[in-house]
C-alpha atoms as a PDB file:
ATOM      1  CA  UNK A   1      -0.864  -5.263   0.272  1.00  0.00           C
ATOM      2  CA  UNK A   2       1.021  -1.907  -1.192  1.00  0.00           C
ATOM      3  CA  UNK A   3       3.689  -0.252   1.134  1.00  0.00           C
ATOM      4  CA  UNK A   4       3.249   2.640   3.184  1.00  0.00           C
ATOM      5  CA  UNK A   5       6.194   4.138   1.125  1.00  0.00           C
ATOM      6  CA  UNK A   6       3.713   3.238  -2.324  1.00  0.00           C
ATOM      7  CA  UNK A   7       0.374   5.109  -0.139  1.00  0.00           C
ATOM      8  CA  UNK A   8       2.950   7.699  -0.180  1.00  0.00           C
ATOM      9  CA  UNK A   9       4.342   7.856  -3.429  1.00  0.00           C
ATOM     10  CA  UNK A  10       0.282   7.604  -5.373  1.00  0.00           C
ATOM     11  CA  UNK A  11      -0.416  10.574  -2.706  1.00  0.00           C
ATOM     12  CA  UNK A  12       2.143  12.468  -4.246  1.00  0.00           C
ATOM     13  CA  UNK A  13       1.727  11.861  -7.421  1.00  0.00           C
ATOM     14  CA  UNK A  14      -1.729  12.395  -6.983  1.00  0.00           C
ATOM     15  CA  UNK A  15      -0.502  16.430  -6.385  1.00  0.00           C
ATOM     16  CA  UNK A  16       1.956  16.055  -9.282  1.00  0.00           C
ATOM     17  CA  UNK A  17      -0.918  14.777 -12.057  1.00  0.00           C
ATOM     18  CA  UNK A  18      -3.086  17.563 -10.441  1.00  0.00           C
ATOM     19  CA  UNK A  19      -0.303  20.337 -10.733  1.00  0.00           C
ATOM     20  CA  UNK A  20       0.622  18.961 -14.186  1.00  0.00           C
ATOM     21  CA  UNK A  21       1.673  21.323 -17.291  1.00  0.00           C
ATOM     22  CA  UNK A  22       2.109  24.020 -14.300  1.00  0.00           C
ATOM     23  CA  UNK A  23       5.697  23.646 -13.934  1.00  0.00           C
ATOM     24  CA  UNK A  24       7.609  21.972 -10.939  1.00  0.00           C
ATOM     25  CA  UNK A  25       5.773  21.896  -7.132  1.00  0.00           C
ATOM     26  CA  UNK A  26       8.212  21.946  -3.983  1.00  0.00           C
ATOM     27  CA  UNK A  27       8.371  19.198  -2.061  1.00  0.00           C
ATOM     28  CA  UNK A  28       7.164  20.930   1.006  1.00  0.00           C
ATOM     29  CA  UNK A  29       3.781  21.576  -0.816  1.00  0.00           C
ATOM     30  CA  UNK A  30       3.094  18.540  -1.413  1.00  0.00           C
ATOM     31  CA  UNK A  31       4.458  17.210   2.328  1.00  0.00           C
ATOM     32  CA  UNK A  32       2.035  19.504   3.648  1.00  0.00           C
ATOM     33  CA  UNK A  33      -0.604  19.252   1.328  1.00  0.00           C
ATOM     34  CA  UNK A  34      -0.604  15.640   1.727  1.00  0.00           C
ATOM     35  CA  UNK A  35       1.083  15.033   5.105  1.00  0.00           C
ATOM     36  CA  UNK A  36       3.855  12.727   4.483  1.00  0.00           C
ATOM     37  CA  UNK A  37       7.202  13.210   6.030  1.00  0.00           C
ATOM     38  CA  UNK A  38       9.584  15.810   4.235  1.00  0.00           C
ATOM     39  CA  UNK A  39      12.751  13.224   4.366  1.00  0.00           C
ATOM     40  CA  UNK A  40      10.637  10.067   3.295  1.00  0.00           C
ATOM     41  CA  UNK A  41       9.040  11.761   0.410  1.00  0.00           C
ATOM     42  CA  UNK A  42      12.782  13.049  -1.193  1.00  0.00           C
ATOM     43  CA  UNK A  43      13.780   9.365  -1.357  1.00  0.00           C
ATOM     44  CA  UNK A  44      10.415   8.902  -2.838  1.00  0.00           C
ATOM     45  CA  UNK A  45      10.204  11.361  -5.402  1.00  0.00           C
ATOM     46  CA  UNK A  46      14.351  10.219  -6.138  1.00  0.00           C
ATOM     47  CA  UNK A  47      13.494   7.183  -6.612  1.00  0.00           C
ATOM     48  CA  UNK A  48      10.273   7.832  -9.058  1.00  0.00           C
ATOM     49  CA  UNK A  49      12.530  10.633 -10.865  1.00  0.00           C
ATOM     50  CA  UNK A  50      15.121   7.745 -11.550  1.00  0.00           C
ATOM     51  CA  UNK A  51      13.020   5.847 -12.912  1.00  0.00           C
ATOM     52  CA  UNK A  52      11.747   8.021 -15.468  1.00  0.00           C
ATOM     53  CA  UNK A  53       8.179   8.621 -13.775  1.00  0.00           C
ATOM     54  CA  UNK A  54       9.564  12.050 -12.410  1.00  0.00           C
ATOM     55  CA  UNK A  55      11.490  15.297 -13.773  1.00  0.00           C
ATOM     56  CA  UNK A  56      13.431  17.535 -11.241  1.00  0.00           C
ATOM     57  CA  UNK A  57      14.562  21.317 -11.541  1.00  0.00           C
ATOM     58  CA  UNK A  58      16.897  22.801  -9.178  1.00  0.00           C
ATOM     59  CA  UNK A  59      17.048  26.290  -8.279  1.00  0.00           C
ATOM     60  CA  UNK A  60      14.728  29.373  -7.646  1.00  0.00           C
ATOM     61  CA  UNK A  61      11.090  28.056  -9.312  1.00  0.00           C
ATOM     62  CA  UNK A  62      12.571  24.387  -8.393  1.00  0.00           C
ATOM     63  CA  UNK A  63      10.879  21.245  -7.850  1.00  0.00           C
ATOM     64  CA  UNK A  64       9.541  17.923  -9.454  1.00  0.00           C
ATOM     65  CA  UNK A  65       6.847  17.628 -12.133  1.00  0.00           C
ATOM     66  CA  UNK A  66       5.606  14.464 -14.118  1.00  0.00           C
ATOM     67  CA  UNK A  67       8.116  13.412 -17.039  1.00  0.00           C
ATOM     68  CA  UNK A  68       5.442  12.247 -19.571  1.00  0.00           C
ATOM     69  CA  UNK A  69       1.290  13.054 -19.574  1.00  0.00           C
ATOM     70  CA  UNK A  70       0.333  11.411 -16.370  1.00  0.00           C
ATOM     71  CA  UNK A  71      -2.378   9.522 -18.628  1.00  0.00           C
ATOM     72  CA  UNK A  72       0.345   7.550 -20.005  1.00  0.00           C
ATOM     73  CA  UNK A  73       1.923   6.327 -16.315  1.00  0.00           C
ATOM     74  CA  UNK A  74      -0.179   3.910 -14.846  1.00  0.00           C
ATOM     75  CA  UNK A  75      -0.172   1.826 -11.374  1.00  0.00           C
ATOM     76  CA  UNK A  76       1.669  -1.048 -11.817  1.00  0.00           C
ATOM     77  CA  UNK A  77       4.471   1.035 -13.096  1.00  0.00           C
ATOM     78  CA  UNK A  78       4.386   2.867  -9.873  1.00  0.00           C
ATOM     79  CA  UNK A  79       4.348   0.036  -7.336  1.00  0.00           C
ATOM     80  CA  UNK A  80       7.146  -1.889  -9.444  1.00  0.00           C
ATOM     81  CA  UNK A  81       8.984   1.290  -8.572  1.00  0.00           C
ATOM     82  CA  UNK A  82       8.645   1.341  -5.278  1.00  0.00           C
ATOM     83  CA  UNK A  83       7.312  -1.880  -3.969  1.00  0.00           C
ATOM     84  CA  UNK A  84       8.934  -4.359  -6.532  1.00  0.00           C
ATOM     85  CA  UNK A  85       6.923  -7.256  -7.574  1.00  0.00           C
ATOM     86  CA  UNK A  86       3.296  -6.936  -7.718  1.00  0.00           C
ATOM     87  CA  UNK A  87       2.645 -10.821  -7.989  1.00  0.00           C
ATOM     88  CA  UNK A  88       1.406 -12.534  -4.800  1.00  0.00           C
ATOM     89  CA  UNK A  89       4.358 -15.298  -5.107  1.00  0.00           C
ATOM     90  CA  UNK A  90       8.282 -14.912  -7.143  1.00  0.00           C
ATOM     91  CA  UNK A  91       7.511 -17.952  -9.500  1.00  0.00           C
ATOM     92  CA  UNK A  92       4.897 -16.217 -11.022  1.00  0.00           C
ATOM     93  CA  UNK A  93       5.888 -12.619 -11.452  1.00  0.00           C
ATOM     94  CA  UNK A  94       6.277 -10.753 -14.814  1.00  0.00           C
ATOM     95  CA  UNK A  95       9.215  -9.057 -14.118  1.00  0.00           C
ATOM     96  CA  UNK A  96      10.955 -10.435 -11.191  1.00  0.00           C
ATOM     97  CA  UNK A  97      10.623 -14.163 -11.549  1.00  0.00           C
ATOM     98  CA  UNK A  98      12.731 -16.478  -9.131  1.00  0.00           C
ATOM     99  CA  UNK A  99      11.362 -19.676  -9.020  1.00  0.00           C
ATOM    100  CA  UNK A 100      10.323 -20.618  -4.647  1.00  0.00           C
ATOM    101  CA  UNK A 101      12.613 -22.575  -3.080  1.00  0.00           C
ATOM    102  CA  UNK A 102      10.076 -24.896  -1.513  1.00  0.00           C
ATOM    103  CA  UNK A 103       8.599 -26.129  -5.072  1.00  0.00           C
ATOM    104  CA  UNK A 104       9.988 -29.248  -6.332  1.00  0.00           C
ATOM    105  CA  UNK A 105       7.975 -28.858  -9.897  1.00  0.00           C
ATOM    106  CA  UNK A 106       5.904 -26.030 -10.227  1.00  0.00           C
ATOM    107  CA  UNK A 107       4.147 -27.191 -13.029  1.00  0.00           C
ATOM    108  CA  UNK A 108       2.569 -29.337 -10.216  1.00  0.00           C
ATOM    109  CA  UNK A 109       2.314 -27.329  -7.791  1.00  0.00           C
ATOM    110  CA  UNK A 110      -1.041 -26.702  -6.282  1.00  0.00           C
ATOM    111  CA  UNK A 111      -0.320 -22.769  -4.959  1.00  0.00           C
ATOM    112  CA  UNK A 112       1.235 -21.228  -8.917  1.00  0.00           C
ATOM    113  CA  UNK A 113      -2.579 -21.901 -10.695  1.00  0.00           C
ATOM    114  CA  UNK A 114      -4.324 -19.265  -7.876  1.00  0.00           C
ATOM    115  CA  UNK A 115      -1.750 -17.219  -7.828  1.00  0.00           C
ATOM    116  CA  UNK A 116      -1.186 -16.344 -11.713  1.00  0.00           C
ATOM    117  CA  UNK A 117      -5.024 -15.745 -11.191  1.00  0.00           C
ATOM    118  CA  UNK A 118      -4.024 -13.295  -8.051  1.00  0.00           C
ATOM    119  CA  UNK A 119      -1.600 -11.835 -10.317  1.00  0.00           C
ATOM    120  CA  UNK A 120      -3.279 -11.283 -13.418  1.00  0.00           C
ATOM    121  CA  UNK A 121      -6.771 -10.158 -11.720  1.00  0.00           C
ATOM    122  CA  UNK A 122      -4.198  -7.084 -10.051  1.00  0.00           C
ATOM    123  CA  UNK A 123      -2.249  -6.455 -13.197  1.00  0.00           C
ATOM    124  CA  UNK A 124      -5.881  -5.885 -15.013  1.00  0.00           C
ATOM    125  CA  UNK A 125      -6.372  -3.499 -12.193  1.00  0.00           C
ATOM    126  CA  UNK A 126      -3.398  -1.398 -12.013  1.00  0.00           C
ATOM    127  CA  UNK A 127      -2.231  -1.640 -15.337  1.00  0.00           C
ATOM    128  CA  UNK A 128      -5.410  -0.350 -16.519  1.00  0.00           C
ATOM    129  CA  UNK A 129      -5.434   2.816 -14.182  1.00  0.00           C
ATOM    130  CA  UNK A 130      -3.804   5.503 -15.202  1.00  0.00           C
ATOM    131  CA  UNK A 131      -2.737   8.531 -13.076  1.00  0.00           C
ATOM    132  CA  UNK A 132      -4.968  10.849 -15.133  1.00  0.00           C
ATOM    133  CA  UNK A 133      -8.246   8.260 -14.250  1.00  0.00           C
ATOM    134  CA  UNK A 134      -7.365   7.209 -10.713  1.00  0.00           C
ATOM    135  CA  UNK A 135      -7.158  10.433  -9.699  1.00  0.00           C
ATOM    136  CA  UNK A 136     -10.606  12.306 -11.672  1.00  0.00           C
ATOM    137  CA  UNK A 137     -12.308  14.827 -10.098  1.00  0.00           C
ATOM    138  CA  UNK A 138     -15.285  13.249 -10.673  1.00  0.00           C
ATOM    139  CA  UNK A 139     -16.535  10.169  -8.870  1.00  0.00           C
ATOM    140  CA  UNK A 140     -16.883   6.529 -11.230  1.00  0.00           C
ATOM    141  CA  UNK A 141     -20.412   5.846 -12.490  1.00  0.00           C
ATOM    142  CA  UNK A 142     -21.542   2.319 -10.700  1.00  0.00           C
ATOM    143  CA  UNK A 143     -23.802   0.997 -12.450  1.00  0.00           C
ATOM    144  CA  UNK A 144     -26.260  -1.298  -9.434  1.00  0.00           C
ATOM    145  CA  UNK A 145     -26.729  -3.698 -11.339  1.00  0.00           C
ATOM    146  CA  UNK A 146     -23.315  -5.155 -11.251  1.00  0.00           C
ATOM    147  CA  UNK A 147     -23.667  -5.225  -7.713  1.00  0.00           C
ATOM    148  CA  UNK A 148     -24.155  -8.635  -6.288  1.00  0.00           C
ATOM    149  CA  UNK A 149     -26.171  -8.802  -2.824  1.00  0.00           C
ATOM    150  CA  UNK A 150     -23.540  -9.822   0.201  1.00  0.00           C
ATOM    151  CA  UNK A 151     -24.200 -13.450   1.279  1.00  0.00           C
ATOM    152  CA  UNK A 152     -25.070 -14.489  -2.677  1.00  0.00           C
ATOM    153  CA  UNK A 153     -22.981 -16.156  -4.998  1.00  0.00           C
ATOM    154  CA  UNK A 154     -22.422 -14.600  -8.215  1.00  0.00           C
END
């Protein structure tokens, strides 16, 4: 489950990627336009703009604006920014691996298998949206044939 902070900081970006090659947006545009508290989304928006995700301007026409295309910044990047580790469990993650301090030998352990599956089956997910397609105008062709009937095993 993503962070109320990370529903925040997709929100906001989601006004950033549509404001992009417009210059900076204020924060209080994009508080109101998207409701989130003025003070929470600063320490957002910080944080994202440390990163790299993020460009600020001070002054009279000030604000924050995307850094790079928002085609090339996709999801996982974002929640690793704000949420940490997107793996289900610390022994399996990509980037912030700590091996569980319950495990005695983890290449027995019966949890790591479904959870590298957890992992990767997310990663696939976010690393393969990018701000530019998560946030079209347009809604995703579904094709109904993919669809498998509730109750049915596919």
């Amino acid at each position: 489950m993503i962070s109320k902070k990370a529903k925040y900081a997709i929100k906001a970006l989601k006004v950033l990627t549509e404001e992009f090659g417009k210059g900076p947006v204020l924060i209080s545009y994009i508080s109101a336009k998207e409701n989130i508290p003025k003070k929470f989304l600063e320490a957002i928006l910080l944080e994202l703009r440390n990163h790299g995700i993020l460009q600020s301007q001070k002054g009279k026409g000030g604000g924050y604006l995307l850094r790079v295309d928002p085609e090339r910044v996709n999801l996982a990047q974002v929640l690793r920014v704000i949420d940490g580790p997107i793996a289900p469990t610390p022994c399996v993650s990509l980037n912030f691996y700590v091996r569980c301090d319950d495990c005695s030998d983890e290449v027995t352990c019966a949890i790591r298998p479904i959870m590298e599956r957890v992992r990767d089956a997310n990663l696939a997910v976010y690393e393969n949206t990018s701000l530019t397609t998560f946030f079209r105008k347009e809604a995703p062709t579904e094709n109904p044939a993919d669809e498998v009937p509730v109750g049915t095993v596919a």
